[in-house]
PDB file of N, CA and C in Angstrom:
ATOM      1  N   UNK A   1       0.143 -13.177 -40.532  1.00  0.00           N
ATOM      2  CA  UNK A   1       1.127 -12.735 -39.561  1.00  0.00           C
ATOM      3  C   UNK A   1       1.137 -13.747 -38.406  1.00  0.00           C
ATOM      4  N   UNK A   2       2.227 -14.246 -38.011  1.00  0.00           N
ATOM      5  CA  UNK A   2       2.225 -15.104 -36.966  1.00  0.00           C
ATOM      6  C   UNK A   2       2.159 -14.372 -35.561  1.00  0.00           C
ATOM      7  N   UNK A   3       1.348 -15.692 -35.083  1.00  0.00           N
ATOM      8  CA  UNK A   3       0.935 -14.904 -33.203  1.00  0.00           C
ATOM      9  C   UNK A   3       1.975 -15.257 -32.659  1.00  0.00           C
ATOM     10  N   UNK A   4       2.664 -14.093 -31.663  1.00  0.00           N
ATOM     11  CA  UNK A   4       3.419 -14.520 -30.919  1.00  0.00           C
ATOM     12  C   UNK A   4       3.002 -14.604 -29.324  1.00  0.00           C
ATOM     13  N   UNK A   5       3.028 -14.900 -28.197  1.00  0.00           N
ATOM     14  CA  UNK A   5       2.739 -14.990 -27.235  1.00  0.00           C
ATOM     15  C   UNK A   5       3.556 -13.854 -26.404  1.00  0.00           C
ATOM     16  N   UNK A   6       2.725 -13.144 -25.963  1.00  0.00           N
ATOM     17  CA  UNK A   6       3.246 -11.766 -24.867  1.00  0.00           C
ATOM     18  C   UNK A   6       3.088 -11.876 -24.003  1.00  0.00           C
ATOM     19  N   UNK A   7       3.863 -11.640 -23.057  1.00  0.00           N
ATOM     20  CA  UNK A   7       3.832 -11.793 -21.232  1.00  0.00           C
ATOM     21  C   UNK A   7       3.847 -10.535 -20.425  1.00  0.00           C
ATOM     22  N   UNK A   8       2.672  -9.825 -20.320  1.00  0.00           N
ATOM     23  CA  UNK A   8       2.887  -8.644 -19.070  1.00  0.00           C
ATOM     24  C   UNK A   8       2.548  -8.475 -17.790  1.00  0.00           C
ATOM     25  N   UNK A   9       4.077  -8.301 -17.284  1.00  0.00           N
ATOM     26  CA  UNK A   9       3.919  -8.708 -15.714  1.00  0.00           C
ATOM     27  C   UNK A   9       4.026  -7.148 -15.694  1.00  0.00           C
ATOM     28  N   UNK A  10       3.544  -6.868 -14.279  1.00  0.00           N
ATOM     29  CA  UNK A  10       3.300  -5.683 -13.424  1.00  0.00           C
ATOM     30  C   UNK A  10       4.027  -6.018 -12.043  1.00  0.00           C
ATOM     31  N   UNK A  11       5.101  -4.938 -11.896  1.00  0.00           N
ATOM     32  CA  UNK A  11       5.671  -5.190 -10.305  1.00  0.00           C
ATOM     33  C   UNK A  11       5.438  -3.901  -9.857  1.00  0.00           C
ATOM     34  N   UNK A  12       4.810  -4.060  -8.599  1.00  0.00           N
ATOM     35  CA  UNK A  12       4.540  -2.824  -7.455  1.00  0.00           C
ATOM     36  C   UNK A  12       5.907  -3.616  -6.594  1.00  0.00           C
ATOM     37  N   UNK A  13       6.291  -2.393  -6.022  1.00  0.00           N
ATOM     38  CA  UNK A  13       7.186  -2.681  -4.949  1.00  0.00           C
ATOM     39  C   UNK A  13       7.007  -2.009  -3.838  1.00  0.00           C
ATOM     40  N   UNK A  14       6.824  -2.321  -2.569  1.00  0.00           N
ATOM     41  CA  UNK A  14       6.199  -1.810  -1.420  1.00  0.00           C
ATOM     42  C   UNK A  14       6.608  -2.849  -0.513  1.00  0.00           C
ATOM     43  N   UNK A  15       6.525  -2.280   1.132  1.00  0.00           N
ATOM     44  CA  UNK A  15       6.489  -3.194   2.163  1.00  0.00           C
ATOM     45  C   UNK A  15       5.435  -4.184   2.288  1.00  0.00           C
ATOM     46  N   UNK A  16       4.898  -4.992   3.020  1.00  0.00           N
ATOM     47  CA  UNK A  16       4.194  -5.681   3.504  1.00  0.00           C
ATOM     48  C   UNK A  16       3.355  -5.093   3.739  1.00  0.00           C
ATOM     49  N   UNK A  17       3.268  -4.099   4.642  1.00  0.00           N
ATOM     50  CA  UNK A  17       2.333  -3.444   5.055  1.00  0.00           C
ATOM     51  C   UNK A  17       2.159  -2.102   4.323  1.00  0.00           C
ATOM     52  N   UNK A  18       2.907  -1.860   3.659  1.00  0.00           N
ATOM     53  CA  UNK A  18       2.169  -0.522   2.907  1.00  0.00           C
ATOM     54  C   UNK A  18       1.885  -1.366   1.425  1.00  0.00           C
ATOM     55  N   UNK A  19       0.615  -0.454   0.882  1.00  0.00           N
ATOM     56  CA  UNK A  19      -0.035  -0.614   0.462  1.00  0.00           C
ATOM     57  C   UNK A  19      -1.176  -2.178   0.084  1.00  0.00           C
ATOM     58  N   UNK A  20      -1.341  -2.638   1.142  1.00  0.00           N
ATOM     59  CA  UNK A  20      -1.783  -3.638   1.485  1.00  0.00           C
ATOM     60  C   UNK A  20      -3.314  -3.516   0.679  1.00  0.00           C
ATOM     61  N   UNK A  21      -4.078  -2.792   0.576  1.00  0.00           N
ATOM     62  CA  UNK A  21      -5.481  -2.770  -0.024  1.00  0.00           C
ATOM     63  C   UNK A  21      -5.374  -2.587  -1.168  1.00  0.00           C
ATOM     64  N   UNK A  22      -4.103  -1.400  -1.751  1.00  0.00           N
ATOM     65  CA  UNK A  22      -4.550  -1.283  -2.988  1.00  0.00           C
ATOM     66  C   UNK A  22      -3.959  -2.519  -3.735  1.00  0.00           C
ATOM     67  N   UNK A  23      -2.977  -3.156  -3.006  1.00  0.00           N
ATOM     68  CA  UNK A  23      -2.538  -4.839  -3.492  1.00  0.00           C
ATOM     69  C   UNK A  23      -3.801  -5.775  -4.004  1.00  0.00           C
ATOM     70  N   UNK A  24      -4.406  -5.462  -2.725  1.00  0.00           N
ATOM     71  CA  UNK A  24      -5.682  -6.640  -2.599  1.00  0.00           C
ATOM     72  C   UNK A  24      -6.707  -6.139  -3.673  1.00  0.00           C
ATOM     73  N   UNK A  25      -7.093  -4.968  -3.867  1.00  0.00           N
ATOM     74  CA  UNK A  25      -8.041  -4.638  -4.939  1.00  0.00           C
ATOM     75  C   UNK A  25      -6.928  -5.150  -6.564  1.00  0.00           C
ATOM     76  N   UNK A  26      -5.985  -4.668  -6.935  1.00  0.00           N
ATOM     77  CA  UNK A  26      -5.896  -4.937  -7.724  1.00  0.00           C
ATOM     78  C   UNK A  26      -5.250  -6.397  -8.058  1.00  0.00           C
ATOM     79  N   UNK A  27      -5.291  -7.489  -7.182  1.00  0.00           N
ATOM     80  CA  UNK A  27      -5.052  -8.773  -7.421  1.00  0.00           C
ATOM     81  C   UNK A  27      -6.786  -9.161  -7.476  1.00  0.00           C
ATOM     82  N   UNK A  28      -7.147  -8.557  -6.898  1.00  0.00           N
ATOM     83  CA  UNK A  28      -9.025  -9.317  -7.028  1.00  0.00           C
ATOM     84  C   UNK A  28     -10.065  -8.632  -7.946  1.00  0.00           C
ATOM     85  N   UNK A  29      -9.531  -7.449  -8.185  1.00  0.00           N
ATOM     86  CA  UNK A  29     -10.574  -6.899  -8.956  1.00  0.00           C
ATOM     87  C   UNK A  29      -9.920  -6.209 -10.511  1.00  0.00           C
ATOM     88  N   UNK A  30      -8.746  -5.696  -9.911  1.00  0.00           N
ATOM     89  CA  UNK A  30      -8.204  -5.432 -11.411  1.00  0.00           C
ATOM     90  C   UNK A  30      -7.805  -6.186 -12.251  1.00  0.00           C
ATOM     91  N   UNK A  31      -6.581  -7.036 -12.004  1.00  0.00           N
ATOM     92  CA  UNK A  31      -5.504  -8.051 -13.140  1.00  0.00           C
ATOM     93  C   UNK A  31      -6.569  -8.714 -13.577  1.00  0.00           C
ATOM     94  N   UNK A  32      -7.304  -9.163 -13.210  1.00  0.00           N
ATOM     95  CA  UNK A  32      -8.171 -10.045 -13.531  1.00  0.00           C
ATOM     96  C   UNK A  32      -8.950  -9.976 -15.386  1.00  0.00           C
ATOM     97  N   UNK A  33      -9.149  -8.829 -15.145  1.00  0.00           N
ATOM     98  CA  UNK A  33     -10.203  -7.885 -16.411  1.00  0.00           C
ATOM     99  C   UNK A  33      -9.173  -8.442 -17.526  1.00  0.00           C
ATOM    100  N   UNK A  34      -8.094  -7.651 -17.619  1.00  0.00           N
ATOM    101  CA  UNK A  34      -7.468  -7.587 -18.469  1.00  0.00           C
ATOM    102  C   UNK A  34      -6.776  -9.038 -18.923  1.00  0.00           C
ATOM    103  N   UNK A  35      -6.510  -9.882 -18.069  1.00  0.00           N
ATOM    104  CA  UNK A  35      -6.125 -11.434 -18.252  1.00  0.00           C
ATOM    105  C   UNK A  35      -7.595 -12.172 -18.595  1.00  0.00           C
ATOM    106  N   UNK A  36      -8.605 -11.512 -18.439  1.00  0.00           N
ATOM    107  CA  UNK A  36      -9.731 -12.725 -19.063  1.00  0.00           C
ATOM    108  C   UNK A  36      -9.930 -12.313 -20.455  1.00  0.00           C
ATOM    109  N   UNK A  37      -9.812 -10.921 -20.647  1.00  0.00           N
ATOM    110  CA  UNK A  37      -9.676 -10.236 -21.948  1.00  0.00           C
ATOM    111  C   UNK A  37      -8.543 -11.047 -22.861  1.00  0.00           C
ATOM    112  N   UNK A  38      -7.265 -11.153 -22.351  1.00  0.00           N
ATOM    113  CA  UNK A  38      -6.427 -11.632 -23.495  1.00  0.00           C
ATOM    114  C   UNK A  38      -6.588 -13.155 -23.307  1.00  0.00           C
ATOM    115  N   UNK A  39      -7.182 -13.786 -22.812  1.00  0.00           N
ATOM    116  CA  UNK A  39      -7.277 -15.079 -22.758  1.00  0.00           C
ATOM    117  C   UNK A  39      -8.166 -15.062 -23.968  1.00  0.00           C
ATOM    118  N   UNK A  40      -9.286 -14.564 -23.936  1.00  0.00           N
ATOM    119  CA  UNK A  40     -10.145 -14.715 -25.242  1.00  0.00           C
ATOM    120  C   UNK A  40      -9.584 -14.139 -26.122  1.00  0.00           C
ATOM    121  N   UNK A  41      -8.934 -13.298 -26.199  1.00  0.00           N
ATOM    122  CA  UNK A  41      -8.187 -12.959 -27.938  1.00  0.00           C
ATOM    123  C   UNK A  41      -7.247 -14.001 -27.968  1.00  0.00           C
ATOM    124  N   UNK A  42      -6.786 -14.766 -27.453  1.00  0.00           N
ATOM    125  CA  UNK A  42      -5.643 -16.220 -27.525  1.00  0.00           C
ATOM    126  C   UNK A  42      -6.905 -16.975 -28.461  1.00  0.00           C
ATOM    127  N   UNK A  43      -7.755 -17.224 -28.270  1.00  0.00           N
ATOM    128  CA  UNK A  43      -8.690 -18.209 -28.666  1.00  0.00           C
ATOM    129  C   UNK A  43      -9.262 -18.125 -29.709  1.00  0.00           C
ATOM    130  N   UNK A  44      -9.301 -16.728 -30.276  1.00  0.00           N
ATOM    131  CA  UNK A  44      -9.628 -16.451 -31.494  1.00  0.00           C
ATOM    132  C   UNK A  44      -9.156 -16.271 -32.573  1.00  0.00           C
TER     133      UNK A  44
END
């Protein structure tokens, strides 16, 4: 079966100032998990 390459973006939409932390946690602690995860299934 051929690999195809998948792209999942996530948009929050909010002001500037609202929701400012839960931005910051999930640009530093969440996306992260899941993009190092499919980076290694790319490789395998």
């Amino acid at each position: 079966m051929p690999q195809t390459d998948r792209v999942v973006r996530v948009f929050i939409s909010s002001t500037f100032r609202d929701m400012f932390r839960e931005r910051d946690i999930l640009v530093k602690r969440i996306f992260p998990q899941p993009r190092r995860m499919f980076e290694r299934s790319r490789t395998t």
